[in-house]
Protein backbone atom coordinates (compact mmCIF):
# COMPACT_ATOMS: atom_id res chain seq x y z
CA UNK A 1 -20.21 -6.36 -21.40
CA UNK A 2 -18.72 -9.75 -19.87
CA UNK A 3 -17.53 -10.02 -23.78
CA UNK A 4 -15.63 -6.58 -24.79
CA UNK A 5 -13.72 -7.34 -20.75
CA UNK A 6 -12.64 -10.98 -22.02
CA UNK A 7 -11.15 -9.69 -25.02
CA UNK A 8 -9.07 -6.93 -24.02
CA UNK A 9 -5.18 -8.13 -23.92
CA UNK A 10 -4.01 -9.09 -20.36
CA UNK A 11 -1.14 -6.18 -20.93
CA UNK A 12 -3.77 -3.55 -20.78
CA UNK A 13 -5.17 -5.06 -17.57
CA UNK A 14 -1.93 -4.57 -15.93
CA UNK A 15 -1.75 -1.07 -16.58
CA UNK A 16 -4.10 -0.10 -14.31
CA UNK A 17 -2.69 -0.53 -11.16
CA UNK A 18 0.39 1.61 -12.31
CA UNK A 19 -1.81 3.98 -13.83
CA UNK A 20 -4.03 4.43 -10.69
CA UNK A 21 -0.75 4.85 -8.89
CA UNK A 22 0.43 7.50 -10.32
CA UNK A 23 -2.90 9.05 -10.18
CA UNK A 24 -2.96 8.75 -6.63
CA UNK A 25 0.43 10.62 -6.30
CA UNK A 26 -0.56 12.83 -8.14
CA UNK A 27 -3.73 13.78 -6.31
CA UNK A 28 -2.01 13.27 -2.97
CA UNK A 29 0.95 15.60 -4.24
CA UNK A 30 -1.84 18.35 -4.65
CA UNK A 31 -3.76 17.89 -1.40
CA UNK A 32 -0.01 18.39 0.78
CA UNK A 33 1.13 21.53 -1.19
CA UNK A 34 -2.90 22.85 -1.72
CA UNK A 35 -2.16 23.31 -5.35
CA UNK A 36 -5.68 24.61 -7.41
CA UNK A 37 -5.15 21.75 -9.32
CA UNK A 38 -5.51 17.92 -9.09
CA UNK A 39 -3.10 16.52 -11.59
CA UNK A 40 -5.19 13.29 -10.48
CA UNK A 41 -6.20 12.10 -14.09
CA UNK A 42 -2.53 11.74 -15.44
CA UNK A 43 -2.82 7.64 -14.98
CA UNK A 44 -6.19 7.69 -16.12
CA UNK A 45 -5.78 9.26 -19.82
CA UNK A 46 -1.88 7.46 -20.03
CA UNK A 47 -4.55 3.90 -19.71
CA UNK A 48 -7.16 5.34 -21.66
CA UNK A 49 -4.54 7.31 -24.81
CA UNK A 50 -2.71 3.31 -24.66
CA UNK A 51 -5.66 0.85 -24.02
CA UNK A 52 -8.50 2.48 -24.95
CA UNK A 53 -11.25 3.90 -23.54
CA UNK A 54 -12.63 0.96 -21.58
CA UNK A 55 -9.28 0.79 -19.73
CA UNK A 56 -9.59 4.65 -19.21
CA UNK A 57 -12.77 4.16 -17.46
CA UNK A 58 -12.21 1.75 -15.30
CA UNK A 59 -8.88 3.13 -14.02
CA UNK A 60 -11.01 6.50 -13.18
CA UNK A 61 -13.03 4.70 -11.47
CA UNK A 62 -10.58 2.95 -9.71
CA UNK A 63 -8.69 5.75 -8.65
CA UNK A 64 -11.87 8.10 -7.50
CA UNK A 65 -12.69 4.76 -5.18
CA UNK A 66 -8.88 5.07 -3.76
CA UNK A 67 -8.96 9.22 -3.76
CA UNK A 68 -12.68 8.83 -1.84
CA UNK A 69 -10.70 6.96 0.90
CA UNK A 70 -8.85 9.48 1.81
CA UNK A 71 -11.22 12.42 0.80
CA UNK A 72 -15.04 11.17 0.89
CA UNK A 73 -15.88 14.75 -1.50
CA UNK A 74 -14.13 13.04 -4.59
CA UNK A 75 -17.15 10.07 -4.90
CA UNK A 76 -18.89 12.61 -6.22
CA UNK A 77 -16.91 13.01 -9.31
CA UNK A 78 -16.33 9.40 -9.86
CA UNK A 79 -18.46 10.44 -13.50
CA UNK A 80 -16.55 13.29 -14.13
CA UNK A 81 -13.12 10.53 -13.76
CA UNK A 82 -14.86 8.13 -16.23
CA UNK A 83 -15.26 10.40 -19.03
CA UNK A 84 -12.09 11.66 -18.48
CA UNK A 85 -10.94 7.75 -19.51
CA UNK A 86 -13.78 7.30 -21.70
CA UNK A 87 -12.41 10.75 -23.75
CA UNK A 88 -8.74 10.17 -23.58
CA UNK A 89 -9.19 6.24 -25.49
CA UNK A 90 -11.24 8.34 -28.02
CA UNK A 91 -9.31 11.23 -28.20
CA UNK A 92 -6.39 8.74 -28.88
CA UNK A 93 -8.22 6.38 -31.29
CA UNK A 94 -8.55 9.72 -33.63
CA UNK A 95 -5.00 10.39 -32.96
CA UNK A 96 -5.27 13.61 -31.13
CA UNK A 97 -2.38 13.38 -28.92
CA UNK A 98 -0.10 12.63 -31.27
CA UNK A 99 1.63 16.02 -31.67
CA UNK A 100 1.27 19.07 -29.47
CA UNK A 101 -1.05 21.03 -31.43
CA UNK A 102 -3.25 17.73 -31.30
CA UNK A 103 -2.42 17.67 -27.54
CA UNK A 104 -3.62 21.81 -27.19
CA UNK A 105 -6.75 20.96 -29.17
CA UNK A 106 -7.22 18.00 -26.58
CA UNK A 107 -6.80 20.06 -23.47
CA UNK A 108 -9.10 22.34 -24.72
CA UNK A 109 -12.00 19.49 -25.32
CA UNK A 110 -10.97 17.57 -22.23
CA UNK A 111 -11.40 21.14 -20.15
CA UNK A 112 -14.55 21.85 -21.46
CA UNK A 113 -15.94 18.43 -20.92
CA UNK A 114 -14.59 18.08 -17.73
CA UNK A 115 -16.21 21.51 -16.35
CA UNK A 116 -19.80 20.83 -17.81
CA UNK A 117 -19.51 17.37 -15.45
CA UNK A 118 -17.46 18.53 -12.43
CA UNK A 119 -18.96 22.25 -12.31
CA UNK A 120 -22.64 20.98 -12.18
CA UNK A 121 -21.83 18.26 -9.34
CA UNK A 122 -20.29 20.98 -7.51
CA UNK A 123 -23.42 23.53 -7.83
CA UNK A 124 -26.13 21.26 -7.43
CA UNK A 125 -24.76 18.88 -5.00
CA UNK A 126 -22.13 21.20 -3.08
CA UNK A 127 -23.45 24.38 -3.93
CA UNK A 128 -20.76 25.92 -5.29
CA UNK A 129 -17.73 25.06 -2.95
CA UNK A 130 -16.02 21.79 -1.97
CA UNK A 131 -13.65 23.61 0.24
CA UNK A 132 -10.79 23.01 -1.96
CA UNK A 133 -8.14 25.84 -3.49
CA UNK A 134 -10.59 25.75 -6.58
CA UNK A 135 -13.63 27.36 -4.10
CA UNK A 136 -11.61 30.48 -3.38
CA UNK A 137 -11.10 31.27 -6.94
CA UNK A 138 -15.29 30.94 -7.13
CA UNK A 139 -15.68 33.23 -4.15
CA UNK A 140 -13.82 35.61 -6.18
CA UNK A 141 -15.85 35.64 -8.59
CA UNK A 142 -19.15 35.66 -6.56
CA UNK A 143 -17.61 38.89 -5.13
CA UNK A 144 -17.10 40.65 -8.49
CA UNK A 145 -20.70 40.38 -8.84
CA UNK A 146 -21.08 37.03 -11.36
CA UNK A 147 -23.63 34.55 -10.35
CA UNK A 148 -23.28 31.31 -8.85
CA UNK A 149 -23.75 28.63 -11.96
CA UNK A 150 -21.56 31.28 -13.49
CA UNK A 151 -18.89 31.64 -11.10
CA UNK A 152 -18.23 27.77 -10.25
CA UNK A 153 -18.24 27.27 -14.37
CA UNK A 154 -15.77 29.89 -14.97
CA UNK A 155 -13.61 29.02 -11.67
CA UNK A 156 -13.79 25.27 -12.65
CA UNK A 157 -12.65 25.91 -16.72
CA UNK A 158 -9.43 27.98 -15.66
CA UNK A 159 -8.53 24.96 -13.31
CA UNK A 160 -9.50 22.60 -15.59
CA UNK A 161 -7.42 24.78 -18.49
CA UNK A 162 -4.36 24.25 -16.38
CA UNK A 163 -5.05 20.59 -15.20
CA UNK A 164 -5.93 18.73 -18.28
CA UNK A 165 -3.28 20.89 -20.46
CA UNK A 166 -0.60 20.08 -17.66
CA UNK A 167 -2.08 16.20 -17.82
CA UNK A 168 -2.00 15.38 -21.60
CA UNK A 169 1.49 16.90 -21.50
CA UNK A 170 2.86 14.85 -19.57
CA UNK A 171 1.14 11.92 -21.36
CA UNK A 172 2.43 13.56 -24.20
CA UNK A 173 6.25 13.34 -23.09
CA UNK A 174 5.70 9.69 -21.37
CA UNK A 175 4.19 8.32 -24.92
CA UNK A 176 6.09 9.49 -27.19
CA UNK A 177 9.63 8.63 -25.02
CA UNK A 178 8.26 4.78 -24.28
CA UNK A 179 10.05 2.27 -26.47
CA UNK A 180 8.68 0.81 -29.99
CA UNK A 181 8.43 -2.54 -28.73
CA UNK A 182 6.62 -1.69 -25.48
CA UNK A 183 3.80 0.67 -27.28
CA UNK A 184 2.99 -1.96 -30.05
CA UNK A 185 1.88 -4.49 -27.52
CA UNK A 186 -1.08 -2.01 -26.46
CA UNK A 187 -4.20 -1.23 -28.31
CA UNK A 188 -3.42 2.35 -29.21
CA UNK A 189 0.24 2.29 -29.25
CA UNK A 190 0.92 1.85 -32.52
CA UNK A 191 -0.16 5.56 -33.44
CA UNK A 192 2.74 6.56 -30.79
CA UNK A 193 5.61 4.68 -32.72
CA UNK A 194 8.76 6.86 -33.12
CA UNK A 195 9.00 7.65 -36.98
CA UNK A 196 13.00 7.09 -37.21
């Protein structure tokens, strides 16, 4: 392990404190208007779709730590935050969000992945509600009659629909605006270059 972290570039290092920073806007920006969303994993798949996936993960990370400061619930999904990295370097290394019907297919992988890890932390270890915008959505659902496992799955994909697809496109529009000069310098950047 001590190896792959010595020979990542330096550059990629530094983009995780601008990545978790914008995360943490992000998530902050959702918590004052109560938005069903997040929009906290915007840094982490920018560091992930650039540096690859190592980078990805440990600016998740980072950011759930920051995030669980200021909400204790989000520890829990400190997993769910380092596959979101951990997907986004692969998803980028396969060149997946390099045009927007790579981007769509992405969202739609990301979302699914995403609610198999976040929707069973929040049944088993919340039981179905973390008290955020995304809970009312389930209780919705529990009232039309669906079960519980099948109401927190279902409330958590339609979030996660809108999140991730919201997420990767504004990745999307950030990578493919950054200059040739800047994305060469980063281990993925190369399959953003502008084709002029």
């Amino acid at each position: 392990m001590r190896k792959i972290l010595t020979n990542i570039a330096i550059l990629n290092y530094l983009i995780i404190p601008v990545a978790v920073s914008i995360n943490v806007v992000g998530y902050q920006l959702s918590q004052i208007l109560r938005l069903p969303i997040l929009l906290d994993s915007i840094g982490t798949i920018l560091a992930g779709a650039l540096c690859g996936p190592i980078i990805g993960i440990l600016t998740g990370a980072l950011t759930t730590c920051i995030n669980g400061i200021i909400n204790p619930i989000v520890f829990a999904y400190i997993g769910t935050s380092m596959i979101i990295g951990l997907a986004a370097g692969l998803l980028s290394k396969q060149h997946l969000l390099s045009t927007i019907p790579r981007v769509i297919v992405s969202a739609l992988l990301l979302s699914i992945l995403t609610t198999l890890c976040s929707g069973i932390v929040t049944f088993y270890l919340f039981g179905g509600a973390t008290g955020g915008t995304g809970s009312l959505l389930t209780a919705s659902l529990l009232a039309l009659g669906q079960k519980l496992l099948t109401s927190v799955l279902s409330a958590q994909l339609i979030q996660e629909l809108i999140d991730k697809s919201l997420s990767l496109l504004m990745v999307y529009t950030v990578l493919k605006s950054l200059p040739d000069r800047f994305l060469i310098k980063f281990e993925n950047g190369g399959g953003y270059l502008n084709e002029n």
